[in-house]
N, C-alpha and C. Protein backbone atom coordinates (compact mmCIF):
# COMPACT_ATOMS: atom_id res chain seq x y z
N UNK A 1 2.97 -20.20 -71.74
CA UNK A 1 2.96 -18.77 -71.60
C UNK A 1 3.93 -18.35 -70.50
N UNK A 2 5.09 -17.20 -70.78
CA UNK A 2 5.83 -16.80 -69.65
C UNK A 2 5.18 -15.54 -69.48
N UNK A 3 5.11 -15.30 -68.19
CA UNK A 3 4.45 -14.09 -67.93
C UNK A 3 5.05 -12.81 -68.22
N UNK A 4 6.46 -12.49 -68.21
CA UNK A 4 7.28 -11.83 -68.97
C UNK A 4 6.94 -11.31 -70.24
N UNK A 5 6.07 -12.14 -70.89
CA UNK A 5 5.78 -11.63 -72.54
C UNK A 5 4.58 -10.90 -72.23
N UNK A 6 3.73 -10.59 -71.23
CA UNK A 6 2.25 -10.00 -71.02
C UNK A 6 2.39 -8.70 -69.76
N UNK A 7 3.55 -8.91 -68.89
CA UNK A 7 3.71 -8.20 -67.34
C UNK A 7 5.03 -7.57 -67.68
N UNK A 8 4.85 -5.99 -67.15
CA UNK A 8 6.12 -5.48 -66.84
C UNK A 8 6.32 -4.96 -65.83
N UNK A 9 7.33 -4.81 -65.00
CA UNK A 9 7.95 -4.24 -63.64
C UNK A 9 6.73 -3.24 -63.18
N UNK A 10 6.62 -2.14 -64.04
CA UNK A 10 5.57 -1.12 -64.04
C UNK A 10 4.04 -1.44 -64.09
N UNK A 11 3.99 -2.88 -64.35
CA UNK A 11 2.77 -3.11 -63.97
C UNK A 11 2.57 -4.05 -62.83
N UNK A 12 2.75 -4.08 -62.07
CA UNK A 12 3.12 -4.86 -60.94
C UNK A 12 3.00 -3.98 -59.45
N UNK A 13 2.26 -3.90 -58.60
CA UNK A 13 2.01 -3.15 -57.24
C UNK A 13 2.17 -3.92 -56.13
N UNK A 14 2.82 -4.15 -55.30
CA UNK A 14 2.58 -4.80 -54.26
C UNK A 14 2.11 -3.93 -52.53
N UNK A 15 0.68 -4.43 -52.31
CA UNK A 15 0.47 -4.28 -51.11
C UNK A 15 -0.09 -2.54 -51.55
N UNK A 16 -1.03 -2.71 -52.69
CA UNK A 16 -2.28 -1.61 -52.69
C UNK A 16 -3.07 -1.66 -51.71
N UNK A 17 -3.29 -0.64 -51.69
CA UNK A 17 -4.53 0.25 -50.41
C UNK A 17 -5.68 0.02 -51.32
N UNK A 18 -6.33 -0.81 -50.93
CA UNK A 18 -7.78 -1.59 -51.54
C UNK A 18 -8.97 -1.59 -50.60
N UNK A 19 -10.14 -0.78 -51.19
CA UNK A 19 -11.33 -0.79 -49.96
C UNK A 19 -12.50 -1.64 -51.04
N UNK A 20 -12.58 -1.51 -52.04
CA UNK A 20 -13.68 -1.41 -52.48
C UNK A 20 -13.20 -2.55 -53.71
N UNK A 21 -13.87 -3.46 -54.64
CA UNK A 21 -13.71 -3.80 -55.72
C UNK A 21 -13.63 -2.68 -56.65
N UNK A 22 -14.77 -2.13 -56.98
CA UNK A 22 -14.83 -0.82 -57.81
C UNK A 22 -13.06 0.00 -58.14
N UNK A 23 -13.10 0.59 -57.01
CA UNK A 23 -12.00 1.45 -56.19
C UNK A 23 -10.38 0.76 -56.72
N UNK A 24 -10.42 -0.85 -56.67
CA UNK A 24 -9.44 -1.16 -57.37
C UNK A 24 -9.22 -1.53 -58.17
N UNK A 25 -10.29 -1.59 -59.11
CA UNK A 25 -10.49 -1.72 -60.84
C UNK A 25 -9.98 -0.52 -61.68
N UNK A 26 -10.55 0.92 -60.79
CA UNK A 26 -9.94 2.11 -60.69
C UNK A 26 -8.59 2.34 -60.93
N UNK A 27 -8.19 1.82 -59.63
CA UNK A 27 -6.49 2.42 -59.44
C UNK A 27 -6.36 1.13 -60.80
N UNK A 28 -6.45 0.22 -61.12
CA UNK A 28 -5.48 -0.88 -61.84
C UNK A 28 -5.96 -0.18 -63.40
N UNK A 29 -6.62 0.75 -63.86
CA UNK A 29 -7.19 0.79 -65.08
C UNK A 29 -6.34 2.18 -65.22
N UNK A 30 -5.97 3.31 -64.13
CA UNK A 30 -5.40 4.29 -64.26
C UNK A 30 -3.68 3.58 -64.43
N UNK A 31 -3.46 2.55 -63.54
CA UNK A 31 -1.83 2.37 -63.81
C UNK A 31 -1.57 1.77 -65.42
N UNK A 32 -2.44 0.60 -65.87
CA UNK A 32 -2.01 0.28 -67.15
C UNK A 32 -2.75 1.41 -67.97
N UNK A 33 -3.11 2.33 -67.90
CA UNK A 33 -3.42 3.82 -69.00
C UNK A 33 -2.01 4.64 -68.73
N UNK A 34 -1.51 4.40 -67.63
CA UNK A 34 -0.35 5.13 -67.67
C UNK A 34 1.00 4.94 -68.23
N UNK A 35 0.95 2.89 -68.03
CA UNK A 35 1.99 2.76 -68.67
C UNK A 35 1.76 2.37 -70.40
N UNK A 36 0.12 2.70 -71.06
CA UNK A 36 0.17 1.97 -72.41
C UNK A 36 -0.50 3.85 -72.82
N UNK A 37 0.27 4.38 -73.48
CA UNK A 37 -0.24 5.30 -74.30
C UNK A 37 -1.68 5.18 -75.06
N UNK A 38 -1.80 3.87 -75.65
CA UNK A 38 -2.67 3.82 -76.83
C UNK A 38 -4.15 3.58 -75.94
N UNK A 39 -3.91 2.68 -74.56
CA UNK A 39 -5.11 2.62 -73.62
C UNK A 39 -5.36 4.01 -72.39
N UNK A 40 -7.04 3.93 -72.48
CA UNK A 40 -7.75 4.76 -71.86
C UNK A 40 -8.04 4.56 -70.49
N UNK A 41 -7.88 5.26 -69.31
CA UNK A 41 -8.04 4.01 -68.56
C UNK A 41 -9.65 3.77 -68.03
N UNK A 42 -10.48 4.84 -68.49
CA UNK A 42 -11.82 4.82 -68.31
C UNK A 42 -12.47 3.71 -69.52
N UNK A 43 -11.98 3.67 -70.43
CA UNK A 43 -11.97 2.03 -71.51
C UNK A 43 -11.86 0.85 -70.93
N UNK A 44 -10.99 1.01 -70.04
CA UNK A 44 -10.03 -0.29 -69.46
C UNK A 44 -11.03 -0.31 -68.32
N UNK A 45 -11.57 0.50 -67.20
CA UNK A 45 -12.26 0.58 -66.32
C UNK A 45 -13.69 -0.01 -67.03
N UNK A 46 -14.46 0.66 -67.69
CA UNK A 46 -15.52 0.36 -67.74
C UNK A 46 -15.60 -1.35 -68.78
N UNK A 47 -14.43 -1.53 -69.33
CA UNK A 47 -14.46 -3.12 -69.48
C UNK A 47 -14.19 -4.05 -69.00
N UNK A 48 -13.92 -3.81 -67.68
CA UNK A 48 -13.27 -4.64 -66.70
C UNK A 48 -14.94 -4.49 -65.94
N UNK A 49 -15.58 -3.90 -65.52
CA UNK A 49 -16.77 -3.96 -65.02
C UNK A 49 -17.78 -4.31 -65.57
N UNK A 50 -17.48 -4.10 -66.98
CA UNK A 50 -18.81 -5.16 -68.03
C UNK A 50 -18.80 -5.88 -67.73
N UNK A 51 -17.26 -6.73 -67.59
CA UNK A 51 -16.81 -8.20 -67.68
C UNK A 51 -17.52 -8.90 -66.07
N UNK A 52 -17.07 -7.97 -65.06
CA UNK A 52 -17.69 -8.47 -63.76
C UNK A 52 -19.21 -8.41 -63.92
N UNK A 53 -19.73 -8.01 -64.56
CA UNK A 53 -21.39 -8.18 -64.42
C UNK A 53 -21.59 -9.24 -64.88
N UNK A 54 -21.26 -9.79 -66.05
CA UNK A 54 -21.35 -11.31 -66.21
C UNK A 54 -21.58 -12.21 -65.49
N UNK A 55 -20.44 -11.81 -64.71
CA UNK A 55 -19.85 -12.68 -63.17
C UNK A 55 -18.54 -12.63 -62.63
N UNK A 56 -18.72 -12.90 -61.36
CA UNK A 56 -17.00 -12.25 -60.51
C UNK A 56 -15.93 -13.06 -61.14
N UNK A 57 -15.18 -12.49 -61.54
CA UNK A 57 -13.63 -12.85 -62.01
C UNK A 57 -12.91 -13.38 -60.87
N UNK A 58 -13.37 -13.77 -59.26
CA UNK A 58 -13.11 -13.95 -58.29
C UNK A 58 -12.78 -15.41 -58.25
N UNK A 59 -11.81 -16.36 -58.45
CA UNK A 59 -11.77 -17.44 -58.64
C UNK A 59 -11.86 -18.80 -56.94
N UNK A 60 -11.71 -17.69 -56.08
CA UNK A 60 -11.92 -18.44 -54.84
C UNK A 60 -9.95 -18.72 -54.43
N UNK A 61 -9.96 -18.88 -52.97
CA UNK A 61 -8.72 -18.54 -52.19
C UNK A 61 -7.73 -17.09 -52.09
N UNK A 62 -8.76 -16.00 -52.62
CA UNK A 62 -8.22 -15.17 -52.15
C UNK A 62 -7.29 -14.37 -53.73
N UNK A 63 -8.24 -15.27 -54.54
CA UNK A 63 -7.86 -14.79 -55.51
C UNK A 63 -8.34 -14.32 -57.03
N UNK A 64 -8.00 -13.23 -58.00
CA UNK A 64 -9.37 -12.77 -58.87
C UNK A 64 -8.50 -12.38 -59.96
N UNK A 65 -9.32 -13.17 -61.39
CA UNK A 65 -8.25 -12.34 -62.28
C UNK A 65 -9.37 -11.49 -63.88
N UNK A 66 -9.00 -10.56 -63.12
CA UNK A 66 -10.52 -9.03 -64.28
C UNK A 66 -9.69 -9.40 -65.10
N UNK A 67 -10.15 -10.10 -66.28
CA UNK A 67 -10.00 -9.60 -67.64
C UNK A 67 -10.92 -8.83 -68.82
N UNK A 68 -10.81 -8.44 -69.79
CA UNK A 68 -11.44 -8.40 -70.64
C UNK A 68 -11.12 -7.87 -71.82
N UNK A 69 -11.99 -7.94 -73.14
CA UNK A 69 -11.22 -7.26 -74.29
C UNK A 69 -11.22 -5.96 -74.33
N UNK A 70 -10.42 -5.69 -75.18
CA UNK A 70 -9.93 -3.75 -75.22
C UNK A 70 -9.70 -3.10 -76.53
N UNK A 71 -10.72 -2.52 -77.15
CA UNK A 71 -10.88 -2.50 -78.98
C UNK A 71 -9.17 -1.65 -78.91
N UNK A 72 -8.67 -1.04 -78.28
CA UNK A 72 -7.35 0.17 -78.64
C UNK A 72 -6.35 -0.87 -78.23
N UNK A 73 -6.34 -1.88 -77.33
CA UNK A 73 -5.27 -2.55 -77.06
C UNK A 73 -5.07 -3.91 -78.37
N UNK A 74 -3.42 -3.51 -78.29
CA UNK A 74 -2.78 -4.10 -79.16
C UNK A 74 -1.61 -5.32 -79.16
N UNK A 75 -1.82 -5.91 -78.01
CA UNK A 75 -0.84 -7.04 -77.40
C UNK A 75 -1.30 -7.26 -76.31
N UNK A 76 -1.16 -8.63 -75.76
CA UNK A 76 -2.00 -9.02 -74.43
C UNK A 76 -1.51 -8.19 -73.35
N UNK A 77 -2.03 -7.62 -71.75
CA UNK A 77 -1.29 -6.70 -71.25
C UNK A 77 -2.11 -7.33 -69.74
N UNK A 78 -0.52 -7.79 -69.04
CA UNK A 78 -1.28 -8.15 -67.84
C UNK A 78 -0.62 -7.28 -66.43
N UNK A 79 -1.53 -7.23 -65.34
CA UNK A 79 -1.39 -6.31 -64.24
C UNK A 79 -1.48 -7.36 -62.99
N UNK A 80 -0.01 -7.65 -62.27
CA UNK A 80 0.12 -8.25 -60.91
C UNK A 80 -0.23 -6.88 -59.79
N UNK A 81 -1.23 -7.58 -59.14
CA UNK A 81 -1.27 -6.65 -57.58
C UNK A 81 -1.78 -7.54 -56.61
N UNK A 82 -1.10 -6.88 -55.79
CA UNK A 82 -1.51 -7.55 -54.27
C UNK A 82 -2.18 -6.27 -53.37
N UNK A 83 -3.20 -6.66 -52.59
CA UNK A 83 -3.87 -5.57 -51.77
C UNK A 83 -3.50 -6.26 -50.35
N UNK A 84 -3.37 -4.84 -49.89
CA UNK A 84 -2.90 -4.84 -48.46
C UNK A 84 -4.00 -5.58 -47.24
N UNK A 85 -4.88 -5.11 -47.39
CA UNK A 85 -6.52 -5.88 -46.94
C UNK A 85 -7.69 -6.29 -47.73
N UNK A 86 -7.37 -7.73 -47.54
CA UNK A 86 -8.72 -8.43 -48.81
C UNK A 86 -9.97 -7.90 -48.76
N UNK A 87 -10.18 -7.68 -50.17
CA UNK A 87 -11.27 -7.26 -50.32
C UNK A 87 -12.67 -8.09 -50.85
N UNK A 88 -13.48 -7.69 -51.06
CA UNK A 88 -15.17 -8.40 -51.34
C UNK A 88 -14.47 -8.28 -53.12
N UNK A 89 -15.22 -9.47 -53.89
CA UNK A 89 -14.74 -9.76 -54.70
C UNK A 89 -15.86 -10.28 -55.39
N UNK A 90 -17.08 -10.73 -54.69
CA UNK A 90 -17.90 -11.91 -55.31
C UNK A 90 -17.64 -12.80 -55.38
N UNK A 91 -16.36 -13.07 -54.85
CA UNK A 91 -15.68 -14.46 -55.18
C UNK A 91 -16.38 -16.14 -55.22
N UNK A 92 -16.14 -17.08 -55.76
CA UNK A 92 -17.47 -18.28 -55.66
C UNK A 92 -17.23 -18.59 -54.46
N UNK A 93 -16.24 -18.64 -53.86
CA UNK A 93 -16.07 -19.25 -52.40
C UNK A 93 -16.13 -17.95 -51.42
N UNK A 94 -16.46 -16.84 -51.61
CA UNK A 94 -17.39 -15.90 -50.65
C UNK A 94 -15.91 -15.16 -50.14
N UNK A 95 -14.92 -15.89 -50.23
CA UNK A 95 -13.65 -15.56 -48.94
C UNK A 95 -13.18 -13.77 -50.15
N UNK A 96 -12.60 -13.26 -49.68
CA UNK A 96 -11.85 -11.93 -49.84
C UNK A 96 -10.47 -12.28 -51.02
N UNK A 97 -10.31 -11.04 -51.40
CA UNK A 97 -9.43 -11.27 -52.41
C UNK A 97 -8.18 -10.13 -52.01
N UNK A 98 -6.94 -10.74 -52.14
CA UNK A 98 -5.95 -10.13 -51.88
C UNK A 98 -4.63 -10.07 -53.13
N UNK A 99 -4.93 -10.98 -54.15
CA UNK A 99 -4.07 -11.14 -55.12
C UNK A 99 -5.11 -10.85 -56.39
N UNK A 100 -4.43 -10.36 -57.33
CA UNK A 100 -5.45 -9.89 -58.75
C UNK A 100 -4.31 -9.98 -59.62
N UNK A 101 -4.31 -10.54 -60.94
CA UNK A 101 -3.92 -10.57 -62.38
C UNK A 101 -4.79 -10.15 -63.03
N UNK A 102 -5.13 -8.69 -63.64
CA UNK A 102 -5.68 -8.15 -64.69
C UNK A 102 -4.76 -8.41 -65.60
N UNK A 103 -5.74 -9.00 -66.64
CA UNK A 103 -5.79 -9.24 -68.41
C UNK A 103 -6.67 -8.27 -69.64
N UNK A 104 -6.06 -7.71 -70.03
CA UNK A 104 -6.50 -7.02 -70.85
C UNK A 104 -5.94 -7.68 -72.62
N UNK A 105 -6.72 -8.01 -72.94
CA UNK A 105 -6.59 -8.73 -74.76
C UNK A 105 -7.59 -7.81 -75.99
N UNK A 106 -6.87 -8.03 -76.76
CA UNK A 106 -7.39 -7.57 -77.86
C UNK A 106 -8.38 -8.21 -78.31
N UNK A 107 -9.41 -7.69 -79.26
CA UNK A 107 -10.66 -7.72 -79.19
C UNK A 107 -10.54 -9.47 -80.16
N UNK A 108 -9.62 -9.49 -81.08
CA UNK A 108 -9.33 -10.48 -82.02
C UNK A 108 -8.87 -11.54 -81.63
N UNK A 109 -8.10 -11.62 -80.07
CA UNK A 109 -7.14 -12.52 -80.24
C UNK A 109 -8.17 -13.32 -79.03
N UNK A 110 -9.21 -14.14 -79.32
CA UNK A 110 -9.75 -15.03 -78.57
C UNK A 110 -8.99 -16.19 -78.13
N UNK A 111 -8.79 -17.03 -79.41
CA UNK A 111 -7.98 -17.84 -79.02
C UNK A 111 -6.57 -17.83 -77.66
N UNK A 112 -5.89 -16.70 -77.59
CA UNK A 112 -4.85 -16.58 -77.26
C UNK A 112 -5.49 -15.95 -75.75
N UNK A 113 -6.50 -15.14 -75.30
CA UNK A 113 -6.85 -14.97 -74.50
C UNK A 113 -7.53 -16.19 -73.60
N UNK A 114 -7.89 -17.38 -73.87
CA UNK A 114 -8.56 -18.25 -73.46
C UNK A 114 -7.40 -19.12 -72.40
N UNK A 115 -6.22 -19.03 -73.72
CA UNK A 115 -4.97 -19.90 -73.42
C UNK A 115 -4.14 -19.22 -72.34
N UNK A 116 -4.01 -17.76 -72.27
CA UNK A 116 -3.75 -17.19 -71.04
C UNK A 116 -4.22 -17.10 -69.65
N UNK A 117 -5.45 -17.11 -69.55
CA UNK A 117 -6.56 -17.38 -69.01
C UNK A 117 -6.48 -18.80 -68.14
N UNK A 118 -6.28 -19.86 -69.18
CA UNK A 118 -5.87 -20.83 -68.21
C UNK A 118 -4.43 -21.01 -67.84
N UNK A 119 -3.73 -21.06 -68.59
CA UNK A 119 -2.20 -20.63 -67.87
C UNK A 119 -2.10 -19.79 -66.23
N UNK A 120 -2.71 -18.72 -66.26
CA UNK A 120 -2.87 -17.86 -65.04
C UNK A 120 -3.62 -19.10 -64.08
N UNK A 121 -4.53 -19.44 -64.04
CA UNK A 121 -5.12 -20.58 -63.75
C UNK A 121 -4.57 -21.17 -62.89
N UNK A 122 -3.77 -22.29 -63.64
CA UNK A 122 -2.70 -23.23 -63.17
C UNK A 122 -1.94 -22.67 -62.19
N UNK A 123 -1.29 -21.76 -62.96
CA UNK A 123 -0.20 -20.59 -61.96
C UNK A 123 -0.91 -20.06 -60.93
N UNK A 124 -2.00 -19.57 -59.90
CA UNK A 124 -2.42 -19.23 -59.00
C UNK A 124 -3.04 -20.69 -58.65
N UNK A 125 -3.06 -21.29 -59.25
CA UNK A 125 -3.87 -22.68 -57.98
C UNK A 125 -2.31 -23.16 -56.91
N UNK A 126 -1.08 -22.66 -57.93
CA UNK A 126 0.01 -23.05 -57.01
C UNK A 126 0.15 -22.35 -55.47
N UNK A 127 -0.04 -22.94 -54.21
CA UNK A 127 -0.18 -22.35 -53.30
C UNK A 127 1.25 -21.49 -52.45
N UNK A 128 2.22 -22.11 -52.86
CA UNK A 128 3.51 -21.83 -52.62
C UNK A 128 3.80 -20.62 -53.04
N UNK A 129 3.60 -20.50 -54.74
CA UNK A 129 3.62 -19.41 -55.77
C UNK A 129 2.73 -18.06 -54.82
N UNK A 130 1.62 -18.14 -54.25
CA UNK A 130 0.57 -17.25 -53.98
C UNK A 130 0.74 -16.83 -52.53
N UNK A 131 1.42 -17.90 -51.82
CA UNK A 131 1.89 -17.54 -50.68
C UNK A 131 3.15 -16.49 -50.44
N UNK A 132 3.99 -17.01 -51.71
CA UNK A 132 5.46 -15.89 -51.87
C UNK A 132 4.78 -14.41 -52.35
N UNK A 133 4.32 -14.30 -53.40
CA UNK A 133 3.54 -13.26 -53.68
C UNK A 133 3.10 -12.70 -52.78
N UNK A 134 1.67 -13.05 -51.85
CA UNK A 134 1.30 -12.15 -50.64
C UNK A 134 2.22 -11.86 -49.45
N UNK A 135 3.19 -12.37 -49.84
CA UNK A 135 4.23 -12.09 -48.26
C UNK A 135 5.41 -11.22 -48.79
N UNK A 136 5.41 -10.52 -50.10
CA UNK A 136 6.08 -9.19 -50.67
C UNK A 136 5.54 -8.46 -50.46
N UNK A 137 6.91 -7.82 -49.97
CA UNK A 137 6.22 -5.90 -49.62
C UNK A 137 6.98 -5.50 -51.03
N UNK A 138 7.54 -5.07 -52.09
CA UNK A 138 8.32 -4.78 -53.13
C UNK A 138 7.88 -4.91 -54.24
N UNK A 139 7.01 -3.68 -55.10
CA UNK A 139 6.57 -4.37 -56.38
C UNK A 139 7.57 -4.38 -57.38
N UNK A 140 8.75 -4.37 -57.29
CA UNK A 140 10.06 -4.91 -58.05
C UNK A 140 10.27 -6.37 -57.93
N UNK A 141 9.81 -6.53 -56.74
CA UNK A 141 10.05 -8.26 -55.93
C UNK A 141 9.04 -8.97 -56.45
N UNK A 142 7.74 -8.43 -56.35
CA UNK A 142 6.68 -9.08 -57.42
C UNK A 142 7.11 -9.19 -58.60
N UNK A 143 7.32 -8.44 -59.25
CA UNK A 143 7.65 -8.67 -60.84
C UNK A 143 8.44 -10.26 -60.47
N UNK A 144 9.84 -9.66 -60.26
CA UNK A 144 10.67 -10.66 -60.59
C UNK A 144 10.36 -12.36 -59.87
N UNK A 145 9.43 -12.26 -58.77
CA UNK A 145 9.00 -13.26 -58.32
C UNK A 145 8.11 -14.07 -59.34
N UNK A 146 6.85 -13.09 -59.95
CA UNK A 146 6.39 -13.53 -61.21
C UNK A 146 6.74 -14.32 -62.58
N UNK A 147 8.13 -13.15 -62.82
CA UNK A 147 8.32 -14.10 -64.27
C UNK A 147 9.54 -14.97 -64.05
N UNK A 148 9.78 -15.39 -62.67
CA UNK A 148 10.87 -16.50 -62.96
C UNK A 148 10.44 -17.79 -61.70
N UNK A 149 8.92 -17.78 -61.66
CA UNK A 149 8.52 -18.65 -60.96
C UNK A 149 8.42 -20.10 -61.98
């Protein structure tokens, strides 16, 4: 998976003003409603919070990736952000979260969401990768740091 085929420039923030989990499920559900016509972002919000009731999307080191399915979305659609001060996350290892990859997949494409899912995975256990990321101020610099890592 290149992240290029799921992330665009416009979805990419670096160094959000983050207080709350809630609060930045918020802002990340209003930016991809803004850049996908066909998504809602109160759709996108309230399925990204189903998904956390399950359990925290918080994968531990500071890092969390909300996904979930989206009956109107029509191609996988992912959201790089970095928050300026880590936030509470639920995370399994308790520590704060400062990096987030929201995934948003279509309701059909299980398979392909699973496989992204761990791809992202791999790609944030890299510490180098996560270290360059949190030390951008530029969400142009994110993008391009993203899809040519």
């Amino acid at each position: 998976m290149q992240l290029d085929e799921i992330l665009t420039p416009g979805l990419c923030q670096a160094k959000l003003t983050g207080v709350s989990k809630k609060r930045v499920l918020t802002n990340v559900s209003e930016l991809v409603a803004q850049q996908n016509e066909l998504l809602k972002a109160d759709e996108i919000f309230n399925a990204l919070v189903a998904r956390e009731q399950l359990g925290s999307t918080g994968l531990g080191d500071g890092i969390a990736i909300p996904h979930c399915r989206v009956s109107c979305c029509q191609k996988i659609v992912g959201a790089l952000i970095t928050i300026d001060n880590p936030i509470d996350f639920d995370s399994v290892d308790g520590k704060p979260v400062d990096i987030l990859f929201v995934l948003l997949v279509p309701e059909q494409k299980t398979d392909e969401h699973l496989k992204v899912l761990a791809g992202l995975a791999e790609l944030f256990n890299d510490e180098d990768f996560c270290y360059t990321l949190r030390h951008t101020q530029d969400s142009k610099d994110l993008y391009n740091i993203a899809v040519t890592y």
